[in-house]
N, C-alpha and C. Protein backbone atom coordinates (compact mmCIF):
# COMPACT_ATOMS: atom_id res chain seq x y z
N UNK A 1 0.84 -1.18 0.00
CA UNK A 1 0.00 0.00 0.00
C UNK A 1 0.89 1.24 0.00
N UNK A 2 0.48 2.91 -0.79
CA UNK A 2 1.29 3.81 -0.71
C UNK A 2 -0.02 4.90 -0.56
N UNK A 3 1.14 5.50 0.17
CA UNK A 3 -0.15 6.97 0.31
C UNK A 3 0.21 8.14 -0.72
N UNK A 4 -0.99 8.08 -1.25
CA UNK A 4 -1.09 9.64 -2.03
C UNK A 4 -1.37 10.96 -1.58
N UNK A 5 -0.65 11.96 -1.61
CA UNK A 5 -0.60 13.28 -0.94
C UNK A 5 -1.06 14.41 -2.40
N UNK A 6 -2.04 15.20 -1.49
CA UNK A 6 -2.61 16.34 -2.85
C UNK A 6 -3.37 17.31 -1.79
N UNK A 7 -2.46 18.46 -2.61
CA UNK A 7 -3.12 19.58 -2.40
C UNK A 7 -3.94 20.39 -3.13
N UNK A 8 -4.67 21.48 -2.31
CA UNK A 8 -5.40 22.54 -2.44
C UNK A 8 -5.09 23.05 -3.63
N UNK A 9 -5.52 24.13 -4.67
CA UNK A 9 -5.21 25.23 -5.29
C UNK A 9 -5.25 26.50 -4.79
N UNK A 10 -5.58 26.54 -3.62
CA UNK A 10 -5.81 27.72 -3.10
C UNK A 10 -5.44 27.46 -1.55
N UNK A 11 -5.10 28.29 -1.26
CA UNK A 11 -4.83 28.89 0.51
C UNK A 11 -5.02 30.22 0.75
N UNK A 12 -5.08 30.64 2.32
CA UNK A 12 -5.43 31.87 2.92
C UNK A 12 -4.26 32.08 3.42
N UNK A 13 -3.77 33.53 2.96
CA UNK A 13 -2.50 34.24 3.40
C UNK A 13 -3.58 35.34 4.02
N UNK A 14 -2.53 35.55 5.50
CA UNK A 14 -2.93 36.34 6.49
C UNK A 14 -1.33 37.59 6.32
N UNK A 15 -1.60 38.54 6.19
CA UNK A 15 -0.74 39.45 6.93
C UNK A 15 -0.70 39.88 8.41
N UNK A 16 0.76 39.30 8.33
CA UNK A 16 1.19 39.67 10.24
C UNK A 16 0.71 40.74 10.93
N UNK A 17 1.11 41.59 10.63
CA UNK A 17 0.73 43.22 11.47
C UNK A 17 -0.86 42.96 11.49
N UNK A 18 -1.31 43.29 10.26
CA UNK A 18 -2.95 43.90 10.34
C UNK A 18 -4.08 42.66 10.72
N UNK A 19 -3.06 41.52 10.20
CA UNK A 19 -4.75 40.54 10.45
C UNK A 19 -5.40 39.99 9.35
N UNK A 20 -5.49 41.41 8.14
CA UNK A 20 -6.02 41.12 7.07
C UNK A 20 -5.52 39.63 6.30
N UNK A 21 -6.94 39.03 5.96
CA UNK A 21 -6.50 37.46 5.14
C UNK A 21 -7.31 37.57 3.74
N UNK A 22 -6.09 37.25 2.58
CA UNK A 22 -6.95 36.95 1.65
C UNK A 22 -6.53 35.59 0.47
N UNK A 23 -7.48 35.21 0.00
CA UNK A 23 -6.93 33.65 -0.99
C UNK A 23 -6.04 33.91 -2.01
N UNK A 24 -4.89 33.10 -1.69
CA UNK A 24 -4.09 33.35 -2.81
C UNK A 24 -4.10 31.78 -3.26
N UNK A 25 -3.40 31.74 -4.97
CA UNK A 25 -3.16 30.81 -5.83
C UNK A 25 -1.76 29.77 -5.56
N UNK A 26 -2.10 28.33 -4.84
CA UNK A 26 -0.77 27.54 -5.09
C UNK A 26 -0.08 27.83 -5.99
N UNK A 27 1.37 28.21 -6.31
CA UNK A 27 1.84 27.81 -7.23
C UNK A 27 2.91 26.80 -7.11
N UNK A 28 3.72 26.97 -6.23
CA UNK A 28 4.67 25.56 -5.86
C UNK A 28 4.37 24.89 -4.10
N UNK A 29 4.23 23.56 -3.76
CA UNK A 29 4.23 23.37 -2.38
C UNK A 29 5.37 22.39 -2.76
N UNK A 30 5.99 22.30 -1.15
CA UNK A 30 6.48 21.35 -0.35
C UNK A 30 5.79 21.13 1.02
N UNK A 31 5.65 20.20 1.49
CA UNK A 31 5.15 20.25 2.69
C UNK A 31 5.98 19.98 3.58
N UNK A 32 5.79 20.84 4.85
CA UNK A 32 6.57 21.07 5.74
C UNK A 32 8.07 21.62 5.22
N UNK A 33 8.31 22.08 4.24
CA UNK A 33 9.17 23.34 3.30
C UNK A 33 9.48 24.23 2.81
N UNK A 34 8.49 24.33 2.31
CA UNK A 34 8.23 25.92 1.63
C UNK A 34 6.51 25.86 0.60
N UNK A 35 6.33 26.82 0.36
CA UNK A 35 5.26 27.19 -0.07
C UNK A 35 5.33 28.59 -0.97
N UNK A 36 4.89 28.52 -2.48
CA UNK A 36 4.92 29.88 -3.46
C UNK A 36 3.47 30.15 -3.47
N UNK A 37 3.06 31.42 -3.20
CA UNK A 37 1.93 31.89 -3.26
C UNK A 37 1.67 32.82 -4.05
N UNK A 38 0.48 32.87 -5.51
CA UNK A 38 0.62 34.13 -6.32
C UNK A 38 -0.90 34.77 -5.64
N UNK A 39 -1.15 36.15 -5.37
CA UNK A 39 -1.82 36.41 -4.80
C UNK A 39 -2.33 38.18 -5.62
N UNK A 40 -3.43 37.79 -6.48
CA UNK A 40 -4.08 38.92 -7.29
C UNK A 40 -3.47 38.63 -8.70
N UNK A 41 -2.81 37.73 -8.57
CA UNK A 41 -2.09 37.18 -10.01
C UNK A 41 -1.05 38.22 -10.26
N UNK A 42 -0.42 39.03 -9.36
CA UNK A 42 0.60 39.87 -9.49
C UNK A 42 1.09 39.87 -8.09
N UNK A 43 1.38 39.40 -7.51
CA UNK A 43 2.06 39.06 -5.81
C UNK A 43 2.28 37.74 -5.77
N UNK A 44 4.10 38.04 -6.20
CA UNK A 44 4.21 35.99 -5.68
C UNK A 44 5.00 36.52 -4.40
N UNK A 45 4.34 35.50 -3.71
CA UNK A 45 5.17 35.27 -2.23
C UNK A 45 5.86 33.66 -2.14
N UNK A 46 7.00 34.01 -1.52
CA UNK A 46 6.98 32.69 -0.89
C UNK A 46 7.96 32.12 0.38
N UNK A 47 6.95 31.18 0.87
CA UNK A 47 7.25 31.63 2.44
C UNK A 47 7.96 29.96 2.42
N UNK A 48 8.37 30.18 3.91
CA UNK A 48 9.06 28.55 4.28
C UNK A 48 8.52 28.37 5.56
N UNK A 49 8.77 26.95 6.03
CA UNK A 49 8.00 26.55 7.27
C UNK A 49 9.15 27.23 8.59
N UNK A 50 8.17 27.36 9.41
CA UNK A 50 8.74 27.63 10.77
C UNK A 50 8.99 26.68 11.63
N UNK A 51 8.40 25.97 11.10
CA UNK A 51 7.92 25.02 12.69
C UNK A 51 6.50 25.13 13.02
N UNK A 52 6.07 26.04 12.09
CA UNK A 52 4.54 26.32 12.49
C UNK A 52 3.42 26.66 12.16
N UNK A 53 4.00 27.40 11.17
CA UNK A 53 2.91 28.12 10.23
C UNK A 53 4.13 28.32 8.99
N UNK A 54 3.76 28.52 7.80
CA UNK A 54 4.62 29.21 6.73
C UNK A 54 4.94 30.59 6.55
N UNK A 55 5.75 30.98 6.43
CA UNK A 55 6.04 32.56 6.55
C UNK A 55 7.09 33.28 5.57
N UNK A 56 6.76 34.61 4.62
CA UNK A 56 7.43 35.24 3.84
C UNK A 56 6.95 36.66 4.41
N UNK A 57 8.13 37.39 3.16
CA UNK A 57 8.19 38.67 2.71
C UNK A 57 7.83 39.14 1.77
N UNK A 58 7.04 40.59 1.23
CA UNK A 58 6.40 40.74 0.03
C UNK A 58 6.10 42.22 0.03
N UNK A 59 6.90 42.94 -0.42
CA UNK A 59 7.05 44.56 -0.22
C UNK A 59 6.94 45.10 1.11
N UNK A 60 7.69 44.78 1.87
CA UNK A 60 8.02 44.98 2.83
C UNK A 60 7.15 44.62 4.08
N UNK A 61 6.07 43.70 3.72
CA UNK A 61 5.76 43.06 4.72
C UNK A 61 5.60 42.10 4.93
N UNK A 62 5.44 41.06 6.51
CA UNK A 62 5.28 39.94 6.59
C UNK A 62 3.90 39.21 6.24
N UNK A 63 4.13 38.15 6.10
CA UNK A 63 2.65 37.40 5.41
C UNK A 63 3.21 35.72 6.46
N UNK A 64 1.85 35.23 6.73
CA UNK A 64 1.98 33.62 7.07
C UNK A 64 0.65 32.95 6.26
N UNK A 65 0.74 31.67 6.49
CA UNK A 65 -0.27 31.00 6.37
C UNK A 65 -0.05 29.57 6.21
N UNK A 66 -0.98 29.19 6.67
CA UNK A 66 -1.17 27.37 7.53
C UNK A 66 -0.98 26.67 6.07
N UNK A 67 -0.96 27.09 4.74
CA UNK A 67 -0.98 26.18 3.78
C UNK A 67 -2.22 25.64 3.23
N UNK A 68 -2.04 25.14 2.02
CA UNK A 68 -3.16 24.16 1.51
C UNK A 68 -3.71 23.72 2.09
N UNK A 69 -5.26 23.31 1.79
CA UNK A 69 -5.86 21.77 2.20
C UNK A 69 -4.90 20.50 2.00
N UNK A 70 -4.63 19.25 2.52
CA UNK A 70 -3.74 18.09 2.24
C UNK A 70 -4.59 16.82 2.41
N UNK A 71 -4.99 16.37 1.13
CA UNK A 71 -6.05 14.89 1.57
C UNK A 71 -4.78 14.28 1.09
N UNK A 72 -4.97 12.90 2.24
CA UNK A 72 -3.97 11.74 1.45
C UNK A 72 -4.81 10.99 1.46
N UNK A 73 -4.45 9.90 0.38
CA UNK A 73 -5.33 8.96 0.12
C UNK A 73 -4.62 7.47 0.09
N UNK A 74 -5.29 6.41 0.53
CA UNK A 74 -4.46 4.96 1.23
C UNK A 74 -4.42 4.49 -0.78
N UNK A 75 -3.81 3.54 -1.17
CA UNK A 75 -4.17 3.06 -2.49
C UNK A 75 -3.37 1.99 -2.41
N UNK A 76 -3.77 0.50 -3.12
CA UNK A 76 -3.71 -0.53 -3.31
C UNK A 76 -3.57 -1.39 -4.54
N UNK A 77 -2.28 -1.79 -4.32
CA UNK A 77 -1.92 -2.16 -5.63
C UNK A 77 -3.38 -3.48 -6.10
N UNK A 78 -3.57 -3.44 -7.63
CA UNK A 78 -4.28 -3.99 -8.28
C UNK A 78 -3.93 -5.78 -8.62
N UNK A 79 -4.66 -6.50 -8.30
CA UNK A 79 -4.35 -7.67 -8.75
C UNK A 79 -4.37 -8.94 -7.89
């Protein structure tokens, strides 16, 4: 048996200071690594794990966010 891992197309980036959260576009994951976020289709961010949450820089401010949705799925070889 192997597990299949898949993510989201979308996640919620929060900015640090204000609070404000809005959906930005997967464009590259690793999990538990890093994470590229395009956000208005003209804001790529991209953040790396902490230990806790994911976290970048993006004109001079900070941004986090928990990442994708992650379903894994059990699968079984045929036969």
């Amino acid at each position: 048996m192997s597990t299949v891992s898949r993510h989201s197309n979308n996640c919620t980036v929060r900015q640090a200071n204000s609070g404000k959260e809005v959906t930005g576009e997967v464009m590259a994951f690793n999990e538990g690594r890093n994470l590229t976020v395009v956000i208005n289709k003209s804001v790529k961010i991209l953040m790396n794990w902490n230990g806790r949450v994911y976290e970048g820089k993006a004109a001079g401010m900070d941004f986090e966010s928990n990442g994708p949705a992650i379903t894994r799925t059990q699968t079984a070889s045929r036969g």
